[in-house]
C-alpha atoms as a PDB file:
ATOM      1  CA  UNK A   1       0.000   0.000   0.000  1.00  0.00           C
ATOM      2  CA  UNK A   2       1.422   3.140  -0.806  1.00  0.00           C
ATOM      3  CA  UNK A   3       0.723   6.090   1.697  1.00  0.00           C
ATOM      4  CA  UNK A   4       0.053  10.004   0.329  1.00  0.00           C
ATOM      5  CA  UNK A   5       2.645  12.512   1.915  1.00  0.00           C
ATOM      6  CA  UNK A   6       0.552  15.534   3.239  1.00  0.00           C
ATOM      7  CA  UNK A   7       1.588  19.246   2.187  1.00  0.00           C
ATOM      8  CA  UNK A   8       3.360  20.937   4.299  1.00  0.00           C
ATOM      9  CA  UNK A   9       0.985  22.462   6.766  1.00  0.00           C
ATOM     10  CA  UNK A  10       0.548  26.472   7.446  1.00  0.00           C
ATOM     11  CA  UNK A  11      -0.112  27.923  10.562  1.00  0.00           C
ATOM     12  CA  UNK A  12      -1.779  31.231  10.606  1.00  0.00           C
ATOM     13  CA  UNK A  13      -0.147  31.523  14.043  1.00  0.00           C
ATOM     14  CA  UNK A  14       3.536  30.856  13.213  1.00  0.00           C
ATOM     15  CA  UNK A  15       5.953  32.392  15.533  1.00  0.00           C
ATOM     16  CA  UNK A  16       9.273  33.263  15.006  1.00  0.00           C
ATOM     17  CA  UNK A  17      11.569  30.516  15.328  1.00  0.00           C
ATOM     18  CA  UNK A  18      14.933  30.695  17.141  1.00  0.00           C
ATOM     19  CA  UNK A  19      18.245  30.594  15.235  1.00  0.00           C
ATOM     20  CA  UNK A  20      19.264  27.348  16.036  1.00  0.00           C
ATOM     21  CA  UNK A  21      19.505  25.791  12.337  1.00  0.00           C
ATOM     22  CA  UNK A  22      19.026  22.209  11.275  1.00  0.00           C
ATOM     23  CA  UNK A  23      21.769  20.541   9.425  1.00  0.00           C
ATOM     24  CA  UNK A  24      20.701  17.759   7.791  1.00  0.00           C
ATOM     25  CA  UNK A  25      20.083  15.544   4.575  1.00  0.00           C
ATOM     26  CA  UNK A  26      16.734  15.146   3.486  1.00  0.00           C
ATOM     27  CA  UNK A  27      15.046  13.502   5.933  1.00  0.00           C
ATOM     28  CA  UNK A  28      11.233  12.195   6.749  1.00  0.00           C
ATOM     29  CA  UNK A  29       9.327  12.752  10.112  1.00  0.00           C
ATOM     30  CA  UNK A  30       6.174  10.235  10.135  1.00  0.00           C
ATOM     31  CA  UNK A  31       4.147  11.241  12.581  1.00  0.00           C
ATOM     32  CA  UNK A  32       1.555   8.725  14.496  1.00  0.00           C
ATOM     33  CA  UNK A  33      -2.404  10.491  15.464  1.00  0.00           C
ATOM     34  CA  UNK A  34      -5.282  10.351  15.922  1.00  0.00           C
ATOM     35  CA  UNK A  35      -8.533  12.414  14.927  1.00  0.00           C
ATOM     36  CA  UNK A  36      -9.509  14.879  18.344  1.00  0.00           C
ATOM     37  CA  UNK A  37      -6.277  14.371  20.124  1.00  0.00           C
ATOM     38  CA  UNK A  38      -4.753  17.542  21.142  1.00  0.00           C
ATOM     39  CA  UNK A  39      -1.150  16.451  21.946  1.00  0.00           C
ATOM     40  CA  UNK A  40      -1.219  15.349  18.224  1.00  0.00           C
ATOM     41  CA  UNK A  41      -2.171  18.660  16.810  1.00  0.00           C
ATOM     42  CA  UNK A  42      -0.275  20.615  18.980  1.00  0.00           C
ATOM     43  CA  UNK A  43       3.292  18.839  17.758  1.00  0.00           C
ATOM     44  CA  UNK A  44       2.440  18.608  14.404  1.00  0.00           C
ATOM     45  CA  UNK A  45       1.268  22.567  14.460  1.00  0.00           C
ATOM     46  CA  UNK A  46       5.171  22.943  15.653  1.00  0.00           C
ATOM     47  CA  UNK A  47       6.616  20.539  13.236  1.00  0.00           C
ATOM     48  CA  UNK A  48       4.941  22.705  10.842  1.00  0.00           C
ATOM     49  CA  UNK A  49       6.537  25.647  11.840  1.00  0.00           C
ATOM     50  CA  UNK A  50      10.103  24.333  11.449  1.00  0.00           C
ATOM     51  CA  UNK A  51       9.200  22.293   8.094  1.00  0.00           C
ATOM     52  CA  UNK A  52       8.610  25.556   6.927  1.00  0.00           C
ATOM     53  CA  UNK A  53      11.958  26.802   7.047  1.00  0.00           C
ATOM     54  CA  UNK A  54      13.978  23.601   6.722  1.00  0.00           C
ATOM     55  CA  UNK A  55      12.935  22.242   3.090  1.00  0.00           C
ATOM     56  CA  UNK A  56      15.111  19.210   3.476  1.00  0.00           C
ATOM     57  CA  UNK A  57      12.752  17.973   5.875  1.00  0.00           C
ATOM     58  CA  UNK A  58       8.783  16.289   4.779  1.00  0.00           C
ATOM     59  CA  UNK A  59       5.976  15.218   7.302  1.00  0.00           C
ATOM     60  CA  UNK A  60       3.871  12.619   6.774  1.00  0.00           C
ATOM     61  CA  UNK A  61       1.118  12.757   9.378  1.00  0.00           C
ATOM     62  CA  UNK A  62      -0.512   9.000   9.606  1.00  0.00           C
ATOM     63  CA  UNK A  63      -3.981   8.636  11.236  1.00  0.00           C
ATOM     64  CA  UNK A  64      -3.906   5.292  13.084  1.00  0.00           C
ATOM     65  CA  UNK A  65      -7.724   5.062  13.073  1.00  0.00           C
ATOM     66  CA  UNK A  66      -7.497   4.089   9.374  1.00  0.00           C
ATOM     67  CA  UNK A  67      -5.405   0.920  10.071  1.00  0.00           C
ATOM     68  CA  UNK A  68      -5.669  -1.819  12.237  1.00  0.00           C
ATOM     69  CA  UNK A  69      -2.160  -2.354  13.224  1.00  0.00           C
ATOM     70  CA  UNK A  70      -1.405   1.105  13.558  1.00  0.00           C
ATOM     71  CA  UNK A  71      -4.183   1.565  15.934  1.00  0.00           C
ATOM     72  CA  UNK A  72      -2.817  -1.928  18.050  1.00  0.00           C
ATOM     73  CA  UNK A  73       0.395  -0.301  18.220  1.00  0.00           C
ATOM     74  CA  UNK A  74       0.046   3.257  19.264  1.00  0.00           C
ATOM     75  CA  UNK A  75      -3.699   3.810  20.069  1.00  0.00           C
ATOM     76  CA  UNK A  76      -2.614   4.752  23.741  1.00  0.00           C
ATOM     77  CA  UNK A  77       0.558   6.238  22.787  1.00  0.00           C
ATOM     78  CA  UNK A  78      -0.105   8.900  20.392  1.00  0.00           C
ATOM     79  CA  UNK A  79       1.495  11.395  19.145  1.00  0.00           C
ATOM     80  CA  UNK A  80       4.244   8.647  17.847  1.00  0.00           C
ATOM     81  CA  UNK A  81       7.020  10.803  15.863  1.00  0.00           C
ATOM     82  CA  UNK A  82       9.803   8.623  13.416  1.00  0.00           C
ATOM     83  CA  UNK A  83      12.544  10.155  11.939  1.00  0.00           C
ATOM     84  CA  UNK A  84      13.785   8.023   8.420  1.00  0.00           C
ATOM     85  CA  UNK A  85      16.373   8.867   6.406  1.00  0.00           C
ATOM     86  CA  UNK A  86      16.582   8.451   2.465  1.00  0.00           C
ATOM     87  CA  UNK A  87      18.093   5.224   2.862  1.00  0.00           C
ATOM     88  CA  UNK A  88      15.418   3.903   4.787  1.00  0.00           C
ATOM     89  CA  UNK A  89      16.616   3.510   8.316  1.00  0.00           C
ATOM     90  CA  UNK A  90      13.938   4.958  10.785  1.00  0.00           C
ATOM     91  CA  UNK A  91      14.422   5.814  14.179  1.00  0.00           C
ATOM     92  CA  UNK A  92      11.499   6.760  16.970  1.00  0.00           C
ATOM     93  CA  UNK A  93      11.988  10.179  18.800  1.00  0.00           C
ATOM     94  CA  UNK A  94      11.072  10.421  22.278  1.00  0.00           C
ATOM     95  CA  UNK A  95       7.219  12.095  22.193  1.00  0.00           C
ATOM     96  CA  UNK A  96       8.649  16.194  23.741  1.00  0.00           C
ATOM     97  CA  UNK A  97       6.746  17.266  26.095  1.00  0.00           C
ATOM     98  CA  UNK A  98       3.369  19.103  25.394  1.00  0.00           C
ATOM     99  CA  UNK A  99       5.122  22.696  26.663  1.00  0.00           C
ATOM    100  CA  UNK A 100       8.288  21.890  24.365  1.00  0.00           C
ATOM    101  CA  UNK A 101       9.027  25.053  22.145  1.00  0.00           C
ATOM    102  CA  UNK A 102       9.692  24.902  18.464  1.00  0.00           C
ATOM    103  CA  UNK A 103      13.362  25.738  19.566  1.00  0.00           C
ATOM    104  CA  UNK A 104      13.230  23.117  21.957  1.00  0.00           C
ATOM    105  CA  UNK A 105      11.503  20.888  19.221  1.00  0.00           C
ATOM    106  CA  UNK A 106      14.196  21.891  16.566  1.00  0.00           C
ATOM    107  CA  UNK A 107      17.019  21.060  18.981  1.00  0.00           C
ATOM    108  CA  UNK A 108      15.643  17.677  19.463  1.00  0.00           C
ATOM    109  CA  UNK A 109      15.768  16.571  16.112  1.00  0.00           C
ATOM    110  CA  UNK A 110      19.139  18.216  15.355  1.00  0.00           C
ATOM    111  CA  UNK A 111      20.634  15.662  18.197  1.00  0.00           C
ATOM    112  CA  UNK A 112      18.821  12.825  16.601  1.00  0.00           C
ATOM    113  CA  UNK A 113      19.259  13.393  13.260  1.00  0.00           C
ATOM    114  CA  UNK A 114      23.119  14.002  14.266  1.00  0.00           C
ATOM    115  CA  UNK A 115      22.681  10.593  16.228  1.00  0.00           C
ATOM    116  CA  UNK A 116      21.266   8.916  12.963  1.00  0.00           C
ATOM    117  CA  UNK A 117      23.920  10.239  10.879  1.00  0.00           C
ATOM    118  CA  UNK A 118      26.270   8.736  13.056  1.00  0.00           C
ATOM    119  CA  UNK A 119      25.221   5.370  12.543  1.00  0.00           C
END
């Protein structure tokens, strides 16, 4: 089965971002959700907001209700955020914390992607 990737989303609220940059590859963020959960929309209105400075990166958002084994694995887990690379190595990201910044957000991936890299 092969999955749509979702535009980049737009936030009519996007806030300035800090300078910390992202250097990366291109690289893919799937995130896990779920329709009415607010943890989900909250990250991926943040994810937005650095996607839309950081071209290299793409977001595929993946609602879990629409298939069964995503909904066994992360129905009570949600928001569920993978980072993959263009050679197809994935790697799940710890879910940041609800009052996590973009900055904060940003930062995060920077280590991992860093940590990804490394492998």
């Amino acid at each position: 089965m092969e999955l749509e990737l979702l535009p980049q989303l737009k936030s009519s609220s996007l806030s300035r971002l800090t300078t910390y940059d992202l250097q990366l590859k291109f690289m893919h963020l799937i995130l896990y959700s779920k329709p009415e959960c607010h943890l989900c929309e909250g990250l991926q209105e943040k994810l937005a907001q650095i996607l839309a400075t950081h071209q290299e990166l793409s977001l595929e958002v993946r609602d879990i209700a629409l298939q069964d084994d995503w909904w066994q694995a992360y129905q009570y887990e949600v928001p569920v955020l993978f980072l993959c690379s263009d050679d197809g190595r994935s790697l799940l990201l710890p879910r940041p914390s609800p009052r996590a910044t973009v900055g904060q957000i940003q930062q995060m991936l920077q280590k991992y992607v860093n940590h990804h890299e490394a492998k």
